[in-house]
N, C-alpha and C. Protein backbone atom coordinates (compact mmCIF):
# COMPACT_ATOMS: atom_id res chain seq x y z
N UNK A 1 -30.30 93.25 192.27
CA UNK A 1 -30.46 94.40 191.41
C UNK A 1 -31.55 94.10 190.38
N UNK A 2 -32.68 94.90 190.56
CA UNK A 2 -34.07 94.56 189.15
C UNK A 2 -33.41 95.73 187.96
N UNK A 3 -33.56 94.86 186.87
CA UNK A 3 -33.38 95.97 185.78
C UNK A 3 -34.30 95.83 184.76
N UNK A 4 -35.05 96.31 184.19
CA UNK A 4 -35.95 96.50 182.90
C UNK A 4 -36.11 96.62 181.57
N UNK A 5 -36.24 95.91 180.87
CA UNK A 5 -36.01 95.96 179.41
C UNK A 5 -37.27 96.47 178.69
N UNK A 6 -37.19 96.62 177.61
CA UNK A 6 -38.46 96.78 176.81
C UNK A 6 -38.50 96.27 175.42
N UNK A 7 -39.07 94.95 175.34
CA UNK A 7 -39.12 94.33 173.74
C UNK A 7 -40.13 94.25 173.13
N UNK A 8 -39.79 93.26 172.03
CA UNK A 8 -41.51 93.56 171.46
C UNK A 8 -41.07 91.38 171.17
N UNK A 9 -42.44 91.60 171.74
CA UNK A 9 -42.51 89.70 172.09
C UNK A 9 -44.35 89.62 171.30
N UNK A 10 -44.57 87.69 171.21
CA UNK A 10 -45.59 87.59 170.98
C UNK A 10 -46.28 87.63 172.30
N UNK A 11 -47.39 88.32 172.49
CA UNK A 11 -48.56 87.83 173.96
C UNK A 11 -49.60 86.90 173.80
N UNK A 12 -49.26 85.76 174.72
CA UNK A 12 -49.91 84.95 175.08
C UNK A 12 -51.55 85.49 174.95
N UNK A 13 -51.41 86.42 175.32
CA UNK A 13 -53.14 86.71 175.67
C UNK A 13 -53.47 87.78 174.32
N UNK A 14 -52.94 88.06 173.84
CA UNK A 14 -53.55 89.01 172.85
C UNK A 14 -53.44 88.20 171.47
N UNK A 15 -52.32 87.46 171.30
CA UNK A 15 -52.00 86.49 170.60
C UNK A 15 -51.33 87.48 168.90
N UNK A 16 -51.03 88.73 169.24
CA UNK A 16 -50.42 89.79 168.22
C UNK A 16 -48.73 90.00 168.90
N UNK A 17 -48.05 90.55 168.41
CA UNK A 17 -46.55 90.99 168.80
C UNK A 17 -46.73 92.37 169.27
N UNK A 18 -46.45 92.40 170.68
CA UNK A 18 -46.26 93.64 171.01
C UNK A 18 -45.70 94.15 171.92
N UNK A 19 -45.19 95.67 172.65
CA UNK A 19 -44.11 95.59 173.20
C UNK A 19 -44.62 94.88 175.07
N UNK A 20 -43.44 94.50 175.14
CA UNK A 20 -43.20 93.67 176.83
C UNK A 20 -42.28 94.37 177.37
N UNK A 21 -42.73 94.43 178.79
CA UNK A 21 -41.49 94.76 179.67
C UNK A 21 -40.76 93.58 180.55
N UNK A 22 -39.57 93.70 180.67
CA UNK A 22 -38.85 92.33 180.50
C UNK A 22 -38.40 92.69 182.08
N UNK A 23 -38.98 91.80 183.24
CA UNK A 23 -37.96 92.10 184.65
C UNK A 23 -36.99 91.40 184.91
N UNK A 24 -35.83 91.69 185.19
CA UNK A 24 -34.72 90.76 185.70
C UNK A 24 -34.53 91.10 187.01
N UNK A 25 -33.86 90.23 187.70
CA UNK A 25 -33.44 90.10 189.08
C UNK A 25 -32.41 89.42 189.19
N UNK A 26 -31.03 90.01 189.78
CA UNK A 26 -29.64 88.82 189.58
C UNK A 26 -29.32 88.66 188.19
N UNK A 27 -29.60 89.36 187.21
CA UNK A 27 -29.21 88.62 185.52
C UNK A 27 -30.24 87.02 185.29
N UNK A 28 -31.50 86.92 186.20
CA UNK A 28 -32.76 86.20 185.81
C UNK A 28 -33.74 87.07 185.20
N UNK A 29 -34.58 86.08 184.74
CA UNK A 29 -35.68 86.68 184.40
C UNK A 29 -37.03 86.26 185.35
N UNK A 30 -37.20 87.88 186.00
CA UNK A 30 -38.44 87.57 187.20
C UNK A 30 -39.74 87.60 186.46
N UNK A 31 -40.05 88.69 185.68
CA UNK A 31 -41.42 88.43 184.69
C UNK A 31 -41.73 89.31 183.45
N UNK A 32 -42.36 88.95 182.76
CA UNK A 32 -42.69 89.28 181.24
C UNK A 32 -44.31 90.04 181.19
N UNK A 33 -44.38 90.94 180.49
CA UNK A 33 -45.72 91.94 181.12
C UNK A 33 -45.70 92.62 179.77
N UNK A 34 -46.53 91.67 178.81
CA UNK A 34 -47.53 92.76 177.73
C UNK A 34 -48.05 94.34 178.09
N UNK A 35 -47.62 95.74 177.15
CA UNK A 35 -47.55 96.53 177.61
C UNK A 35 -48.69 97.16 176.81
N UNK A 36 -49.32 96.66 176.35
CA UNK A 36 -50.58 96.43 175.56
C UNK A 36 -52.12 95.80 176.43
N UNK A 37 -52.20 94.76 176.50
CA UNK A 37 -52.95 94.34 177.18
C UNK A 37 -52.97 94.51 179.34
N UNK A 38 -51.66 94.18 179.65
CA UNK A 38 -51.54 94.03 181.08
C UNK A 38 -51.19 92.82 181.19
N UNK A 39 -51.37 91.73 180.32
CA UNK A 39 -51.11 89.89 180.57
C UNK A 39 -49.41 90.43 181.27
N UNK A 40 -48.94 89.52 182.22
CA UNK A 40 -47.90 88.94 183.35
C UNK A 40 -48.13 87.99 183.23
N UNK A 41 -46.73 87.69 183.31
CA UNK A 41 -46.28 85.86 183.19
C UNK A 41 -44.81 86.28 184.56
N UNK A 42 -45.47 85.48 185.21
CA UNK A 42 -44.50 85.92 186.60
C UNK A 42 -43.51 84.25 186.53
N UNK A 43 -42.09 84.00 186.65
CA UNK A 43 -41.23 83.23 186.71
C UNK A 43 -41.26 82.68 187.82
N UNK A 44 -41.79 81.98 188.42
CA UNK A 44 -41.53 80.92 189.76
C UNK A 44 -39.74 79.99 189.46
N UNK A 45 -38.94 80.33 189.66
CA UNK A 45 -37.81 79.67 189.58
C UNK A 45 -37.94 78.43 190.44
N UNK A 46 -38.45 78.52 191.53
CA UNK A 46 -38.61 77.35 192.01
C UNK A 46 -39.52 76.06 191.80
N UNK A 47 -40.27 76.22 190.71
CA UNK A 47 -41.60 75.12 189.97
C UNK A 47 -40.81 74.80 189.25
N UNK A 48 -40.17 75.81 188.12
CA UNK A 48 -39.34 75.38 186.98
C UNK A 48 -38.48 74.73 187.15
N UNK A 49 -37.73 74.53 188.30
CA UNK A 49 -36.46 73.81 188.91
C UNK A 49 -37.21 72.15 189.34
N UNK A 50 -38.61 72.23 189.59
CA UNK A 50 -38.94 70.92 189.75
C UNK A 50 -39.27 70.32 188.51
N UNK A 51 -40.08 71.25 187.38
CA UNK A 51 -40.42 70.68 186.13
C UNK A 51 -39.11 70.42 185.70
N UNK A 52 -38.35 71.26 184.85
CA UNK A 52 -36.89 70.76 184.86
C UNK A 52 -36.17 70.36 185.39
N UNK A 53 -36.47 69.01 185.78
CA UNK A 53 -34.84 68.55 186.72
C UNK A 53 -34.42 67.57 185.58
N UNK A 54 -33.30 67.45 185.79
CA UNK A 54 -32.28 66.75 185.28
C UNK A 54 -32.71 65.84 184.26
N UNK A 55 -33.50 65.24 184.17
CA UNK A 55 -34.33 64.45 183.50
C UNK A 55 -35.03 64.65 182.81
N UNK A 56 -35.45 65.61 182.72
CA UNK A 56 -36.46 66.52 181.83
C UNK A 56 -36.54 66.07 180.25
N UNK A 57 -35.16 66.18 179.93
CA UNK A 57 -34.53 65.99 178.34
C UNK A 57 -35.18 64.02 177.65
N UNK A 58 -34.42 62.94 178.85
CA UNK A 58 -34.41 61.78 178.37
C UNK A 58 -36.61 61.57 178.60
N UNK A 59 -37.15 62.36 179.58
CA UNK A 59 -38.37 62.00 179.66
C UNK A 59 -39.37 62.49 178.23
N UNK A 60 -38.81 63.45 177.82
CA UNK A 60 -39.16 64.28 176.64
C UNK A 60 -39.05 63.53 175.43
N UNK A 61 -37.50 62.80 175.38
CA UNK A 61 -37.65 62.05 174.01
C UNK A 61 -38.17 60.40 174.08
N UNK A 62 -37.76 60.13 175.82
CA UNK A 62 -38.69 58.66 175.61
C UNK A 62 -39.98 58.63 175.75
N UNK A 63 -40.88 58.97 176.05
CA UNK A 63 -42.53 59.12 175.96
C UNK A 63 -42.64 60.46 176.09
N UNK A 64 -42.99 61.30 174.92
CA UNK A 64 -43.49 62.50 174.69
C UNK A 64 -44.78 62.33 175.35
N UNK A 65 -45.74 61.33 175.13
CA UNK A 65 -47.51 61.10 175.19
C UNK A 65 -46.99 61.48 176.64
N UNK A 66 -45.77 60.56 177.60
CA UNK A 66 -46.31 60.54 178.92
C UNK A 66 -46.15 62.08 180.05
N UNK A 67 -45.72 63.37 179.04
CA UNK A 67 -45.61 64.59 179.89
C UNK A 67 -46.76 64.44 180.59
N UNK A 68 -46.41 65.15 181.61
CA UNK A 68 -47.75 65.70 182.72
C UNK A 68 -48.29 66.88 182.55
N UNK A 69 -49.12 67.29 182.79
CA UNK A 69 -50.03 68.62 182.14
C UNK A 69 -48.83 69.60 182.96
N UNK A 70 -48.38 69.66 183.84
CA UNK A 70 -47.75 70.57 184.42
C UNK A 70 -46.57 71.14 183.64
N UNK A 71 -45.96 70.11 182.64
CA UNK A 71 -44.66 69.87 182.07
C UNK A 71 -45.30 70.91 180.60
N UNK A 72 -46.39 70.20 180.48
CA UNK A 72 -47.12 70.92 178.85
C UNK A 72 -47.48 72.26 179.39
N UNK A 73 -47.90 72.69 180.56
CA UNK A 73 -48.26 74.11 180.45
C UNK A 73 -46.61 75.20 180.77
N UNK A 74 -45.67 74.75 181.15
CA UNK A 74 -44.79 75.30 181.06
C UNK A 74 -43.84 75.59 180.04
N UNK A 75 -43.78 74.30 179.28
CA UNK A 75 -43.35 74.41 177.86
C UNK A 75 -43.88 75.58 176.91
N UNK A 76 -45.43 75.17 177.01
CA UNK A 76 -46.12 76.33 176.35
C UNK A 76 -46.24 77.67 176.97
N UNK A 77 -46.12 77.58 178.17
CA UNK A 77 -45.56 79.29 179.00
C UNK A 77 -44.19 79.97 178.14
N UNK A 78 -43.30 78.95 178.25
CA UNK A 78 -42.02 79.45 178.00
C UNK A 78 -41.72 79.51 176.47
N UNK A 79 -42.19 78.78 175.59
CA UNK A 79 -41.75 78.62 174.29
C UNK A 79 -41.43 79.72 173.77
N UNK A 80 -42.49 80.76 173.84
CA UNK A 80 -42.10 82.35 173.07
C UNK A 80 -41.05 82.86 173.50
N UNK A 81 -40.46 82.43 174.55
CA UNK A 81 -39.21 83.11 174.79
C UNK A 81 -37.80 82.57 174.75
N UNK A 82 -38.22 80.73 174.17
CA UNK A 82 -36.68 80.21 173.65
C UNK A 82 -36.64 80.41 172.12
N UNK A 83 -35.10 80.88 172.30
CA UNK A 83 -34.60 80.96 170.90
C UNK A 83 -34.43 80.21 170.01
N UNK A 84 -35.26 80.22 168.42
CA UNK A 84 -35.18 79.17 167.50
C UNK A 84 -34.62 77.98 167.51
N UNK A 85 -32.96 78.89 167.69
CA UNK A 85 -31.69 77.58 167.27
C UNK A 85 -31.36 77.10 168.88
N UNK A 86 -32.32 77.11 169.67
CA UNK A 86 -32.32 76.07 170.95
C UNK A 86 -33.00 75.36 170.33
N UNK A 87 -34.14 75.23 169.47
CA UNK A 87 -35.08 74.22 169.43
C UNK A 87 -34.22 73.61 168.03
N UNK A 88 -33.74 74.32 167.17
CA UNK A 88 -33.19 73.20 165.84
C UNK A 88 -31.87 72.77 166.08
N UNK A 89 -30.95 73.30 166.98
CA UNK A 89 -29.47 72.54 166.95
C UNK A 89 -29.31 71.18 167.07
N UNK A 90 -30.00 70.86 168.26
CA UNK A 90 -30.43 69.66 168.36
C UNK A 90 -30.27 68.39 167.74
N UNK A 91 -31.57 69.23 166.55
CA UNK A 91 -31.84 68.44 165.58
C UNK A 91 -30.44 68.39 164.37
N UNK A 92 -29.87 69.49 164.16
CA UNK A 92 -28.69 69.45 163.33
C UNK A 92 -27.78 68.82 163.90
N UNK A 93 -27.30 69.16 164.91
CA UNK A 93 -26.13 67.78 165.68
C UNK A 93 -26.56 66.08 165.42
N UNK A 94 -27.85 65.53 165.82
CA UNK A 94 -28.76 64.58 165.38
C UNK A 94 -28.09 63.92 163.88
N UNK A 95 -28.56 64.83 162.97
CA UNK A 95 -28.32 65.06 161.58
C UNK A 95 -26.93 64.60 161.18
N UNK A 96 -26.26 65.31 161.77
CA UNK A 96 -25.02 65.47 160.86
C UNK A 96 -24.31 63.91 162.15
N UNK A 97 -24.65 63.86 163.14
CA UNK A 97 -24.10 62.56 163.65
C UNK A 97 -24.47 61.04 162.81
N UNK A 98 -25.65 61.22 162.63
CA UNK A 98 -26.51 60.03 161.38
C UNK A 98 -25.63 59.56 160.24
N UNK A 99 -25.13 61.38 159.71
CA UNK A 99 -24.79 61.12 158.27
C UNK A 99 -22.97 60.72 158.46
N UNK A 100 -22.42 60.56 159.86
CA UNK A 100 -21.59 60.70 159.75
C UNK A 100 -21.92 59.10 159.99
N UNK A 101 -22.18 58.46 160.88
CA UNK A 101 -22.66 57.15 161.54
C UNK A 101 -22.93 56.81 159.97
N UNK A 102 -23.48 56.46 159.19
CA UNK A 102 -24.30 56.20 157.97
C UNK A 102 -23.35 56.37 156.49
N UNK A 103 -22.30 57.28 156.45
CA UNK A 103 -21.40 57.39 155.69
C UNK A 103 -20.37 56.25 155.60
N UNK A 104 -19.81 56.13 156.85
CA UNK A 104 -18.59 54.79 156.98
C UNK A 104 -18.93 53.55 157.18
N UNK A 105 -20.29 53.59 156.46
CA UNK A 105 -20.51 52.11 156.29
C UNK A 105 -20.46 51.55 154.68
């Protein structure tokens, strides 16, 4: 089942906020389409499943330098569309484990 949304996202190619049409397929997301310019960003689920495998996370925090350009252009494909507190929880769990580690001493 494709269903269609309509938001207002930043575009990659115009580099302003403006509205996108959002495709899903199955409750995925098939592609993202500035309704302004024409820029498409089409979802290959199956690349992303190789850039992200399982490992993805420990390769990320033990050598950042050593991503592969493939890893950096997807990150930067996708970033506009993860949500803030994916990128800071993280860091607050981090945080508050430290201060807890760091307190009972």
């Amino acid at each position: 089942m494709v269903d269609e949304y309509k938001t207002i996202l930043l575009c990659l190619q115009c580099g302003e906020e403006t509205g996108h049409e959002v495709t899903y397929y199955k409750d995925l997301i098939q592609s993202v389409r500035c309704m302004k310019c024409g820029y498409k960003v089409d979802i290959n689920r199956k690349w992303l499943e190789e850039v992200f495998s399982e490992n993805f996370i420990d390769r990320v925090f033990s050598a950042p330098h050593q991503m592969t350009d493939a890893m950096k252009k997807a990150v930067a494909l996708l970033l506009p569309f993860v949500p803030k507190r994916l990128i800071t929880e993280p860091y607050k769990v981090a945080k508050e484990i430290l201060d807890v580690l760091t307190r009972d001493r």
